[in-house]
N, C-alpha and C. Protein backbone atom coordinates (compact mmCIF):
# COMPACT_ATOMS: atom_id res chain seq x y z
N UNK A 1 85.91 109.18 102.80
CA UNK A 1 86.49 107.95 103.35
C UNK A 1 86.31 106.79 102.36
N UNK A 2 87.53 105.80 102.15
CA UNK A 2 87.47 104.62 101.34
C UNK A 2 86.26 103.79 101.99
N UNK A 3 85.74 102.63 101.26
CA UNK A 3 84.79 102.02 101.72
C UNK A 3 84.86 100.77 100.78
N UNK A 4 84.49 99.58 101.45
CA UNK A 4 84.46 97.91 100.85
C UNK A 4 83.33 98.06 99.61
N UNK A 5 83.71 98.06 98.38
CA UNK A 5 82.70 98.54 97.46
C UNK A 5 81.73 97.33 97.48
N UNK A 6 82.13 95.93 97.50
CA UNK A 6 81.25 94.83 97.20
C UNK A 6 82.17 93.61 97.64
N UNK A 7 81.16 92.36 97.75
CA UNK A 7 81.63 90.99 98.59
C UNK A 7 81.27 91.20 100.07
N UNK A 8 81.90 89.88 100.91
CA UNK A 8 81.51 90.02 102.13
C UNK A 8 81.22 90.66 103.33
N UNK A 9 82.51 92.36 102.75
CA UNK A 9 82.73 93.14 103.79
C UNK A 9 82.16 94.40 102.95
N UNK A 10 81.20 94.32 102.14
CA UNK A 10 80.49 95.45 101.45
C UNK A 10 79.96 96.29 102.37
N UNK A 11 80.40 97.33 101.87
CA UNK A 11 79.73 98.82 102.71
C UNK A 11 80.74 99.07 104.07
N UNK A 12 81.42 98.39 104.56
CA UNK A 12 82.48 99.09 105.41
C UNK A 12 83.07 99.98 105.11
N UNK A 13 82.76 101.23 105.63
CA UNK A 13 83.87 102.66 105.96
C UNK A 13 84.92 101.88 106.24
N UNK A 14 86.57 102.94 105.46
CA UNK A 14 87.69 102.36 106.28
C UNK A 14 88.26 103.81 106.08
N UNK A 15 89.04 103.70 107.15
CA UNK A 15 89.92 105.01 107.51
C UNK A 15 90.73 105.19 106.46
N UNK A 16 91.63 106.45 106.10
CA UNK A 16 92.65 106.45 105.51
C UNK A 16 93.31 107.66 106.02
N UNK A 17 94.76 107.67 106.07
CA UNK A 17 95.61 108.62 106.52
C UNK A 17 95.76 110.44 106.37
N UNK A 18 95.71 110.26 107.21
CA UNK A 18 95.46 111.99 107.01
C UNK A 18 96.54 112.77 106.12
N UNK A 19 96.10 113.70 105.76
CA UNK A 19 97.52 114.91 104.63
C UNK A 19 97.60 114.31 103.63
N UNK A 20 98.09 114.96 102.66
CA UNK A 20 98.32 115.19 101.32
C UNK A 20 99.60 114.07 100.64
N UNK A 21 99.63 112.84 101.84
CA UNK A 21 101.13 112.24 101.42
C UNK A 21 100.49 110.57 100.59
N UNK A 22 99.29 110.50 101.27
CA UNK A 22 98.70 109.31 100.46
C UNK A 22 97.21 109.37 99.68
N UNK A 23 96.92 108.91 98.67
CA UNK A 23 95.98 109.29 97.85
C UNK A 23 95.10 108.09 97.54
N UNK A 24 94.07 107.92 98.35
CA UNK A 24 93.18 106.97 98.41
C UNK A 24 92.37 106.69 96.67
N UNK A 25 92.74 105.08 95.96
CA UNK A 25 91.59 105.18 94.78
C UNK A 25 90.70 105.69 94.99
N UNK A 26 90.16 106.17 94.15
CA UNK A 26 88.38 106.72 94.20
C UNK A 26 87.71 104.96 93.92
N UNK A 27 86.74 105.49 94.55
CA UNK A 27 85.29 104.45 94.45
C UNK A 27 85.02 104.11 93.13
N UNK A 28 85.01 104.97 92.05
CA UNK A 28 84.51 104.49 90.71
C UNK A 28 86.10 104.02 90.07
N UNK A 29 87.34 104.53 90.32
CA UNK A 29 87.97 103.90 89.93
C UNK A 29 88.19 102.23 90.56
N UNK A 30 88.04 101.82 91.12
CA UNK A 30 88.03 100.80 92.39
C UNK A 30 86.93 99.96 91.65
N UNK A 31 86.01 100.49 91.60
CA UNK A 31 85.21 99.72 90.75
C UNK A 31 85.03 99.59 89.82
N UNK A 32 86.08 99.98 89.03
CA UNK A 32 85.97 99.83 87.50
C UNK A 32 87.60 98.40 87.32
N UNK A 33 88.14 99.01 88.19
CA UNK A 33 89.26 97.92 88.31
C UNK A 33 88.66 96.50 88.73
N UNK A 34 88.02 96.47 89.80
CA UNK A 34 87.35 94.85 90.21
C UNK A 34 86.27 93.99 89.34
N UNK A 35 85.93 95.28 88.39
CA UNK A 35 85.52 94.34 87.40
C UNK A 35 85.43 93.83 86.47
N UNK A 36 87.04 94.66 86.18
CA UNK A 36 88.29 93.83 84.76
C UNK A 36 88.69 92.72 85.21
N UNK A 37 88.74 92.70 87.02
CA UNK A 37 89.59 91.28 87.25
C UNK A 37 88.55 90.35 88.29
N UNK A 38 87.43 90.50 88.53
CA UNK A 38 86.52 89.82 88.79
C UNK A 38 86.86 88.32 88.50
N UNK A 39 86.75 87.90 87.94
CA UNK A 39 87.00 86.58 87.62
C UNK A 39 88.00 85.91 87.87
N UNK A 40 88.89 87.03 88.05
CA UNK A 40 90.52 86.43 88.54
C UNK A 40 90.87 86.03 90.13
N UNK A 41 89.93 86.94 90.89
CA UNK A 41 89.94 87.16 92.12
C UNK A 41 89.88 85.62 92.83
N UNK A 42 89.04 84.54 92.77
CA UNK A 42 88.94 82.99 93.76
C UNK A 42 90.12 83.17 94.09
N UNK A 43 90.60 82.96 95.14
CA UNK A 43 91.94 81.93 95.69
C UNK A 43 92.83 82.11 95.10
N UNK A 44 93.31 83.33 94.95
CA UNK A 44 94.36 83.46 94.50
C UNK A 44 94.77 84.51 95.29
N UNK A 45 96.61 84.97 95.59
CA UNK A 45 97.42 85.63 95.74
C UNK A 45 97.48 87.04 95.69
N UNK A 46 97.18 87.53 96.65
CA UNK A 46 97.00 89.31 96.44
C UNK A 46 98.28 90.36 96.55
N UNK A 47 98.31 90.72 95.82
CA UNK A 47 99.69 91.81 96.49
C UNK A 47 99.21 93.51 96.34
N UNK A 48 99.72 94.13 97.37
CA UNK A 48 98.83 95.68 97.26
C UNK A 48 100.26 96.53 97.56
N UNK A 49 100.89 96.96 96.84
CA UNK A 49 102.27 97.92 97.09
C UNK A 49 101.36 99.02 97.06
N UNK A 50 102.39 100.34 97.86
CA UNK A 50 101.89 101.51 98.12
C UNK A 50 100.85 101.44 98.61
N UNK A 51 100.27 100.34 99.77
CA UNK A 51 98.90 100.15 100.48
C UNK A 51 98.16 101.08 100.76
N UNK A 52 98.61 102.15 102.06
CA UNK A 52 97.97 103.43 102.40
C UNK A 52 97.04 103.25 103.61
N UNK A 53 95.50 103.19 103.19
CA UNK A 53 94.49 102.53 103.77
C UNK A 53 94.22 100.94 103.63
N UNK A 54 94.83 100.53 102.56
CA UNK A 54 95.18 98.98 102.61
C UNK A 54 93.62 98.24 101.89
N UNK A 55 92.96 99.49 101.56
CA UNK A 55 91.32 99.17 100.98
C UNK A 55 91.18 98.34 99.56
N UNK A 56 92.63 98.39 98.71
CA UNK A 56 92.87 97.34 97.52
C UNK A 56 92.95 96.38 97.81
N UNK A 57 93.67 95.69 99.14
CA UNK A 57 93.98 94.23 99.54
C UNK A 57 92.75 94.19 100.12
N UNK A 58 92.12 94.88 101.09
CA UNK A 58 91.03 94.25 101.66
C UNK A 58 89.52 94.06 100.60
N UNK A 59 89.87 95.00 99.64
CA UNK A 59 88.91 94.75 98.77
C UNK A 59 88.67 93.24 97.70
N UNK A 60 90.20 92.97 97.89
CA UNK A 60 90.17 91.81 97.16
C UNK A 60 89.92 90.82 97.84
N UNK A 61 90.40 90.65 98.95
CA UNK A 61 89.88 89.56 99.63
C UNK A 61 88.20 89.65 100.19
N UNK A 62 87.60 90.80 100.53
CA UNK A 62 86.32 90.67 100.45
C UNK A 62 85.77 89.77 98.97
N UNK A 63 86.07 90.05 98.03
CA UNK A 63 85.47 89.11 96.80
C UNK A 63 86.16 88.15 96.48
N UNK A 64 87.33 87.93 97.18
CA UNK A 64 87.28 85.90 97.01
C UNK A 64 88.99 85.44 97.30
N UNK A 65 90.12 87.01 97.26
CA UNK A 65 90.84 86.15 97.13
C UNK A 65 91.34 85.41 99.14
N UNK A 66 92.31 84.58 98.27
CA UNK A 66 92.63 83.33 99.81
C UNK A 66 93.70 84.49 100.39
N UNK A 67 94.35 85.46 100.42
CA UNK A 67 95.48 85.65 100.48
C UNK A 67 95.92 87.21 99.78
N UNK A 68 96.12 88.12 100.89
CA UNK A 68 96.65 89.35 100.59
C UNK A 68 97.75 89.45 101.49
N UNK A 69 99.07 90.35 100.86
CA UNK A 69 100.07 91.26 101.09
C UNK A 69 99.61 92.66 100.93
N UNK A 70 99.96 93.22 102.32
CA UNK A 70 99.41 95.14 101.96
C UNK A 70 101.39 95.28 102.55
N UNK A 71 101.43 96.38 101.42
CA UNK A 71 102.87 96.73 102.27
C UNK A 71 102.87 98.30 101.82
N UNK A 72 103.41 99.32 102.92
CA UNK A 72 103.91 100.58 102.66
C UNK A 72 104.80 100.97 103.91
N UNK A 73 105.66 101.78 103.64
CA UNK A 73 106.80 102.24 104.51
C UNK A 73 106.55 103.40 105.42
N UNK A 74 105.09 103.42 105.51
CA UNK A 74 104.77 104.67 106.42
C UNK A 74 104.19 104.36 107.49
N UNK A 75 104.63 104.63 108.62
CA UNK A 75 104.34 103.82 109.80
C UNK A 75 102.56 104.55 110.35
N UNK A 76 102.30 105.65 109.85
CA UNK A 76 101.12 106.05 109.73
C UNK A 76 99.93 105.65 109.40
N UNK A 77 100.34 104.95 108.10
CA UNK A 77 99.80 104.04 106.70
C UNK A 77 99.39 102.61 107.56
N UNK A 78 100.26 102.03 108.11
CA UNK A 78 100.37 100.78 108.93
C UNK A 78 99.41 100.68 109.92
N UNK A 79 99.14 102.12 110.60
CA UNK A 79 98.62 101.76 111.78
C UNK A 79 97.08 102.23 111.27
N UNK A 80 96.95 102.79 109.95
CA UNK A 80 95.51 102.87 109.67
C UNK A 80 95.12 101.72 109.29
N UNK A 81 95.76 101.02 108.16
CA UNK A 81 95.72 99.60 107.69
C UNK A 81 95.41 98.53 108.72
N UNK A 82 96.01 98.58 109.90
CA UNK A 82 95.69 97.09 111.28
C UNK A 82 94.45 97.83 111.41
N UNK A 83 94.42 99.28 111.70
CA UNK A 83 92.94 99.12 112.06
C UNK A 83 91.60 99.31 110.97
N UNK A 84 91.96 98.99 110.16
CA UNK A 84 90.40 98.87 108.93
C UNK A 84 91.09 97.20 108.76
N UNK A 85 92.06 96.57 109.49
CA UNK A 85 92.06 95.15 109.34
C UNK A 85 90.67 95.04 110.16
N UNK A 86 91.33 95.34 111.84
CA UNK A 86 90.18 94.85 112.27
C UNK A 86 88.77 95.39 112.43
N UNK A 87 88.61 96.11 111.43
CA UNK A 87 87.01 96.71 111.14
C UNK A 87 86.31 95.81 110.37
N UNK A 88 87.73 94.93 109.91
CA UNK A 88 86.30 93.97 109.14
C UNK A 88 87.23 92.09 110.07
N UNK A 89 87.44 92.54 111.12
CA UNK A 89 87.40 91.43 111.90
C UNK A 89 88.94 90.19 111.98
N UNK A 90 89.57 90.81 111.21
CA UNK A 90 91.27 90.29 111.16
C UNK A 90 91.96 90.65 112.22
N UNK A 91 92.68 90.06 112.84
CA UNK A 91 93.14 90.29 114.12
C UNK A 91 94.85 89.18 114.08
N UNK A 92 95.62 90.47 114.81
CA UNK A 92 97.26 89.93 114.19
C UNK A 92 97.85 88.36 114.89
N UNK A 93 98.14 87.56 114.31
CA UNK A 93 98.31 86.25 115.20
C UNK A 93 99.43 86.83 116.25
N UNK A 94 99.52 85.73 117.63
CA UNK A 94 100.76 86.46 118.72
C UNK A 94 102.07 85.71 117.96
N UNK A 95 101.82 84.74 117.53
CA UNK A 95 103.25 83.93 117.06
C UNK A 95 103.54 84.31 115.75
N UNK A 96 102.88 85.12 115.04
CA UNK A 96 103.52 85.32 113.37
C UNK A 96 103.20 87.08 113.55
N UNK A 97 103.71 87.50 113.56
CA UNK A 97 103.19 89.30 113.89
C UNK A 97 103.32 89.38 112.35
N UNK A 98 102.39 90.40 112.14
CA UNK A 98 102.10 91.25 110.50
C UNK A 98 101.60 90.25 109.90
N UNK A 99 101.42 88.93 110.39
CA UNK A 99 99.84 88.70 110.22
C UNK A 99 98.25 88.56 110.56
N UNK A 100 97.33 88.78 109.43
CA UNK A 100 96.69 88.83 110.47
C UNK A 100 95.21 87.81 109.67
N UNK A 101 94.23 87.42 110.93
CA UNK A 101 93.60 85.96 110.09
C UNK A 101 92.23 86.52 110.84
N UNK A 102 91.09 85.82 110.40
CA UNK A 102 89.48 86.27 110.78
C UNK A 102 89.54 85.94 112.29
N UNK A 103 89.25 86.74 113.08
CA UNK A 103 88.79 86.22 114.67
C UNK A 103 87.82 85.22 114.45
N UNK A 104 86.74 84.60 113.38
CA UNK A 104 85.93 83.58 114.23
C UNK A 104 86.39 82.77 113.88
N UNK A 105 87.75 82.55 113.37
CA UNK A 105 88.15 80.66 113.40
C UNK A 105 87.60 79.83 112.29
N UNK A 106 86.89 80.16 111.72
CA UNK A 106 86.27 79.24 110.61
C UNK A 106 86.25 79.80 109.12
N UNK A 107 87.91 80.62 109.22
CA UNK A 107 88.27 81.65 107.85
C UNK A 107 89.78 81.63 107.52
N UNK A 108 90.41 80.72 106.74
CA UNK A 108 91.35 80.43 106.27
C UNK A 108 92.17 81.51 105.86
N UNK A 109 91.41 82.36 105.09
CA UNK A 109 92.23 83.74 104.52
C UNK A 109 93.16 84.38 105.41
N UNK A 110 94.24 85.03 104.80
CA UNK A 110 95.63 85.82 105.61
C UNK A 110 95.91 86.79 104.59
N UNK A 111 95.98 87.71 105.47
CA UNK A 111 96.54 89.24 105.61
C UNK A 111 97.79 89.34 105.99
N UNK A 112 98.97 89.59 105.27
CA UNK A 112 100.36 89.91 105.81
C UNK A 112 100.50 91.29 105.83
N UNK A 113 100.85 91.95 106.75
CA UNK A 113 100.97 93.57 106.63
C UNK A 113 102.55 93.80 106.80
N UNK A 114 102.92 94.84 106.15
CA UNK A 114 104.65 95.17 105.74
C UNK A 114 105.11 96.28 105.76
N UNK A 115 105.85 96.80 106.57
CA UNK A 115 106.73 98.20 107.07
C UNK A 115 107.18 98.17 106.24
N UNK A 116 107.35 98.36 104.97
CA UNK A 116 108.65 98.10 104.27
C UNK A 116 108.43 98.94 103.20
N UNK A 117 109.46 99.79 102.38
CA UNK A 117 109.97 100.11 101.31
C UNK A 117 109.58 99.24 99.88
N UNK A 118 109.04 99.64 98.38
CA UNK A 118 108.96 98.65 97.71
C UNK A 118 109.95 97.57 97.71
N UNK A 119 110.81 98.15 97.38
CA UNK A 119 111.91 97.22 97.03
C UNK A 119 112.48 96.11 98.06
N UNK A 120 112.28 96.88 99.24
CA UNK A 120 112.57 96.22 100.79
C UNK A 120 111.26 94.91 100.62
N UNK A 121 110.45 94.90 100.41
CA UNK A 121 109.43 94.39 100.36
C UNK A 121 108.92 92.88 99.55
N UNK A 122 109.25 94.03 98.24
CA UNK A 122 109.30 92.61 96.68
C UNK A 122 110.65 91.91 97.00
N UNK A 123 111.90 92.13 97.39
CA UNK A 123 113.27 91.50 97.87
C UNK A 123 113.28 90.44 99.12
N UNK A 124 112.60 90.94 100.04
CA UNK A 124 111.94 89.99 101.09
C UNK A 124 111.13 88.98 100.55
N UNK A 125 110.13 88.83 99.77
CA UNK A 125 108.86 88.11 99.05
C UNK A 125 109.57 87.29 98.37
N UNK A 126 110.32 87.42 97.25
CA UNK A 126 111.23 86.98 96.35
C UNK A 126 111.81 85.61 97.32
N UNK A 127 112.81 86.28 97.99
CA UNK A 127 113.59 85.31 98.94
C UNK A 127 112.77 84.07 99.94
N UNK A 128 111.77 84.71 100.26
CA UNK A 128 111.10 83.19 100.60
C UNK A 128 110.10 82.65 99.57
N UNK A 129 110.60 83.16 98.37
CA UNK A 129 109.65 82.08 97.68
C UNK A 129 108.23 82.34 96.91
N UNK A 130 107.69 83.78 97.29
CA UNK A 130 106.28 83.77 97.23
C UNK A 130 106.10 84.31 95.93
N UNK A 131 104.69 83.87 95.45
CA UNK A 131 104.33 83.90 94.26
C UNK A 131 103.08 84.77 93.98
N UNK A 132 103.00 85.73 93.48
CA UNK A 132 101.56 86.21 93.00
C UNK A 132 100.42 86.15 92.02
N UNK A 133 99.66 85.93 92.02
CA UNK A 133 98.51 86.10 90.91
C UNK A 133 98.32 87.29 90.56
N UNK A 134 98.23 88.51 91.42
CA UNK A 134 97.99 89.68 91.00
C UNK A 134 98.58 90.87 91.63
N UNK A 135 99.57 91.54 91.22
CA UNK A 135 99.96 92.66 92.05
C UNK A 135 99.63 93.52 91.57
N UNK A 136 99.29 94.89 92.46
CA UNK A 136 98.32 96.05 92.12
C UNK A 136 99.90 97.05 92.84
N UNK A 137 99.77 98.11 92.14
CA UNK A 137 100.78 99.33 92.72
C UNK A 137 100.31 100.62 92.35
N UNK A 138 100.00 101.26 93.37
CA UNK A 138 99.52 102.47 93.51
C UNK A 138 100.53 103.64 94.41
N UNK A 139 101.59 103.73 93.37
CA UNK A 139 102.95 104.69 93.66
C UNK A 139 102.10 106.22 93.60
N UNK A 140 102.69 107.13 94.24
CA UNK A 140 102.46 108.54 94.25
C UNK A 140 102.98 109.08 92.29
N UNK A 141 101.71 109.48 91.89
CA UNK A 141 101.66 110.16 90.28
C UNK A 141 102.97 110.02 90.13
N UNK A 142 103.93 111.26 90.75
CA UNK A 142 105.41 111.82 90.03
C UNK A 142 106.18 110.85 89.70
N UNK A 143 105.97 109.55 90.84
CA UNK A 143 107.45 108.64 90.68
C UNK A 143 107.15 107.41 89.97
N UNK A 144 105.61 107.29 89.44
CA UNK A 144 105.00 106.26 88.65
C UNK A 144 105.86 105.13 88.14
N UNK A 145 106.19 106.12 87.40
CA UNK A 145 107.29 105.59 85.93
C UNK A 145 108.59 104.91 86.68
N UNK A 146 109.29 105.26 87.26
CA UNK A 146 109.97 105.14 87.92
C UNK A 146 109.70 103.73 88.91
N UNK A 147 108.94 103.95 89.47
CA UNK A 147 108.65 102.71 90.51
C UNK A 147 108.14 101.54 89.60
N UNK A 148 107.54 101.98 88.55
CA UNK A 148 107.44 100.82 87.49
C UNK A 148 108.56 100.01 87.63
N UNK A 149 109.61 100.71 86.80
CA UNK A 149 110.58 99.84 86.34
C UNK A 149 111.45 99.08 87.82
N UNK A 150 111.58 100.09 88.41
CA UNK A 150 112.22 99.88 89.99
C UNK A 150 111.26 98.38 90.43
N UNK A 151 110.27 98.50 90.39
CA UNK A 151 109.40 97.21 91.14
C UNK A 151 109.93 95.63 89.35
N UNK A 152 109.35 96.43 88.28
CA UNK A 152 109.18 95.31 87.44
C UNK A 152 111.44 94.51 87.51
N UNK A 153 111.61 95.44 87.68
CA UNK A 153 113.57 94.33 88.03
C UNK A 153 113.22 93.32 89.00
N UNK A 154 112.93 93.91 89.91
CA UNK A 154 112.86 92.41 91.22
C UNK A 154 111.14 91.65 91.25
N UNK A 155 111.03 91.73 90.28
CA UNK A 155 109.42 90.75 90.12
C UNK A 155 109.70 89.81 89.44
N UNK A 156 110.98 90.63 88.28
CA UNK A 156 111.61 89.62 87.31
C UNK A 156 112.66 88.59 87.69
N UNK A 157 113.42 89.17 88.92
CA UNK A 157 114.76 88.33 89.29
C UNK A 157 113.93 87.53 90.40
N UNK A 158 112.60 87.63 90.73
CA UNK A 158 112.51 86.82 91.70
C UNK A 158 111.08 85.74 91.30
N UNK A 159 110.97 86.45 89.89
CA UNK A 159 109.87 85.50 89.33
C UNK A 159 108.50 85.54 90.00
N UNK A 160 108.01 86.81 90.71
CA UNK A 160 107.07 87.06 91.43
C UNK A 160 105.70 86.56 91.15
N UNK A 161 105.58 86.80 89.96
CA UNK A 161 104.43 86.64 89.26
C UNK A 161 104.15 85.24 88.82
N UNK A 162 103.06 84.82 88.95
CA UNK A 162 102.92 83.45 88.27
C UNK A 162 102.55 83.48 86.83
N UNK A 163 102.80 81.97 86.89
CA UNK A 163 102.43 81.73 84.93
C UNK A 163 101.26 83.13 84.08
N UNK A 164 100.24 82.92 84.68
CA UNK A 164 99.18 83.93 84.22
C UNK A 164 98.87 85.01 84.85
N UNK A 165 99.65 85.45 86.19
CA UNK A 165 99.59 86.30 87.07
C UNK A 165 99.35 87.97 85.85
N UNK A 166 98.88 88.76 86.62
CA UNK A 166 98.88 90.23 85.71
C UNK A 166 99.96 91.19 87.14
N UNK A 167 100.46 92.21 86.54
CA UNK A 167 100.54 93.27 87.41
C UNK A 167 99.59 94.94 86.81
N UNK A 168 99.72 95.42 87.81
CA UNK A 168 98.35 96.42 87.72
C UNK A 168 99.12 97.03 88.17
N UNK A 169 98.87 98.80 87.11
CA UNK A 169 99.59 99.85 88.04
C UNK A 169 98.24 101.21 87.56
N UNK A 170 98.65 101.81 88.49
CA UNK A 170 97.37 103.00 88.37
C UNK A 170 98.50 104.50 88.69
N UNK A 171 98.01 105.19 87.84
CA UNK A 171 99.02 106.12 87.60
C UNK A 171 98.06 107.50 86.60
N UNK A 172 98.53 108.32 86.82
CA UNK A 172 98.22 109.67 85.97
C UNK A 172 98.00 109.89 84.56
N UNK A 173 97.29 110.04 84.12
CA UNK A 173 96.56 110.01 82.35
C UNK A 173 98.12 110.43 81.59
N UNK A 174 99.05 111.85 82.25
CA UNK A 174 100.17 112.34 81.65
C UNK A 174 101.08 111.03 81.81
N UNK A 175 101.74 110.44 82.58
CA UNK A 175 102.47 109.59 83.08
C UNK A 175 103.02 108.83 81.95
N UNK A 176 103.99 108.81 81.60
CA UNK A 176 104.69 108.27 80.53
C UNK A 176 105.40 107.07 81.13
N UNK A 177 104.47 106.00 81.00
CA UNK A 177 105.04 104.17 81.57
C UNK A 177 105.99 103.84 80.36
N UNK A 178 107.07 103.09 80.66
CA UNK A 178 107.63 102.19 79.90
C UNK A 178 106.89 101.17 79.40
N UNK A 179 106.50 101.61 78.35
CA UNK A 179 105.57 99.84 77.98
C UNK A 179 106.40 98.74 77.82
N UNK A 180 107.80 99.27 77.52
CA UNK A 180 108.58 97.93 76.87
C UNK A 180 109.45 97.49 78.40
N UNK A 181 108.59 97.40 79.32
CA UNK A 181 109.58 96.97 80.88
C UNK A 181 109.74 95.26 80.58
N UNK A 182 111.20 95.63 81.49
CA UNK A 182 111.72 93.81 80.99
C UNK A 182 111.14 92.86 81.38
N UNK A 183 111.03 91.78 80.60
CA UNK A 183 110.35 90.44 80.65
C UNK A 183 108.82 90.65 81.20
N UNK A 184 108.11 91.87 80.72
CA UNK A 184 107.16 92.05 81.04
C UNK A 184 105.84 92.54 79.68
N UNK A 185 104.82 92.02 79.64
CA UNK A 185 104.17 92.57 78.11
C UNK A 185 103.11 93.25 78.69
N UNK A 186 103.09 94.45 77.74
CA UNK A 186 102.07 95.30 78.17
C UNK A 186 100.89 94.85 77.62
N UNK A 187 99.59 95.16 78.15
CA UNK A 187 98.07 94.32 77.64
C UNK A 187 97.39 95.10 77.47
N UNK A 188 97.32 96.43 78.47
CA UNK A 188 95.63 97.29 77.78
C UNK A 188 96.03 98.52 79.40
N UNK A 189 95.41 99.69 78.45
CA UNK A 189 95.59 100.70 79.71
C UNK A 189 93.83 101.27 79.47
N UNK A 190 93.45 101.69 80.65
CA UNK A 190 92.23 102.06 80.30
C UNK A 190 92.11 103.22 81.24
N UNK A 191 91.07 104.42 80.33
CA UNK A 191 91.38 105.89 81.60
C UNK A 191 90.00 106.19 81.94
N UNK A 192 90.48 106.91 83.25
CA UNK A 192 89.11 107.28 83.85
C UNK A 192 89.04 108.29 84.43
N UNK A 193 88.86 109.76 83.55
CA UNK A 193 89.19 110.85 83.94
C UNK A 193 90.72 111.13 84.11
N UNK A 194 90.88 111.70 85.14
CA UNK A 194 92.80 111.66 85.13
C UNK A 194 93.89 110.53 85.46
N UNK A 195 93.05 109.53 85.93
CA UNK A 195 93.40 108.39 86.27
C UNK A 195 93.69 107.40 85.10
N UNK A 196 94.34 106.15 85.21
CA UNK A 196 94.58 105.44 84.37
C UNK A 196 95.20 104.33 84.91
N UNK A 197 94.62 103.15 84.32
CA UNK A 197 95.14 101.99 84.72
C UNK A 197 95.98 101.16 83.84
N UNK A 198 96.70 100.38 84.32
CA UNK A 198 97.69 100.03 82.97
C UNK A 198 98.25 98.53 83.69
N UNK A 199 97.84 97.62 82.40
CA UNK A 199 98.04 96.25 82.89
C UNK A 199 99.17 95.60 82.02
N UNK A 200 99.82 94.98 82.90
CA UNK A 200 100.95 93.95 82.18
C UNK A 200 100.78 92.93 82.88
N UNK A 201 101.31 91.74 81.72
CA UNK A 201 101.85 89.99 82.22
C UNK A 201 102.84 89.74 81.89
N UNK A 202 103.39 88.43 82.10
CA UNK A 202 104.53 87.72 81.76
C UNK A 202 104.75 87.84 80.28
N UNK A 203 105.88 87.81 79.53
CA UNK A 203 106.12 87.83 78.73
C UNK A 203 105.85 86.11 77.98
């Protein structure tokens, strides 16, 4: 089972979906990622595509950030995600549904949760406006490459990313990424066993 590696909600078990269709980070990868971007994390903008158990967004906001998006199109995925929301005490407002904010009232941070398709998703975001500091995407190995470029078009037409924002993708040691994706610069991939992480910014 995934678990809150460190910050406020450290050491929480969280569920994740049963069968072979979603593939939870490992713990040492998880923690090797939070502490390339440690520093980035204050108050800033979370985005978690291919959510699952939703343990990347909640992980980030356990260490500081103001503000996560978890989105995946599996209605399975969704209903594990509300509930490791409220394992660590987020609870969905009645007037804004798919979000969700701390039950004791004295916690600013928001959780948006999203039925949605990538593209359904970053296309929605785009259109009202919203901006990220950091998006993380954790696509299934085969279609990596693919969902790369598929996600990096509408990040670009909708300017997703902020000035210094990074995007983060985690993908298969074989996995052949486009480094040269548009209006996007590649920065540093780093592996960990079969895993591999691979960071880009703004051009």
């Amino acid at each position: 089972m995934p678990r809150v590696v460190s910050g406020r909600f450290r050491g929480t078990i969280l569920n994740a979906p049963k069968g072979d269709k979603t593939r939870p980070t490992t713990d040492k990868v998880k923690e090797a990622l939070f502490s390339m971007i440690q520093g980035r994390l204050y108050d800033i903008s979370f985005l978690d595509l291919f959510s699952g158990s939703g343990q990347i967004g909640i992980e980030a906001i356990s260490r500081g950030a103001d503000s996560a998006v978890l989105v995946d199109k599996a209605s399975d995925a969704i209903a594990i995600i509300k509930g490791n929301l409220n394992k660590v005490h987020y609870i969905e407002e009645h007037k804004n549904k798919g979000v969700f904010v701390r039950d004791n009232g004295d916690d600013d941070t928001t959780i948006r949760v999203m039925k949605d398709s990538i593209s359904q998703a970053l296309t929605k975001l785009g259109e009202e406006g919203k901006k990220f500091d950091i998006i993380f995407m954790d696509p299934p190995y085969k279609i990596a490459a693919n969902m790369l470029e598929e996600a990096a078009v509408i990040i670009n037409k909708y300017d997703l990313l902020n000035e210094d924002g990074i995007l983060i993708v985690e993908h298969a040691n074989d996995t052949d990424l486009n480094k040269d994706v548009i209006n996007l610069k590649f920065n540093r991939s780093c592996s960990y066993g079969l895993t591999v992480i691979t960071f880009f910014g703004k051009v």
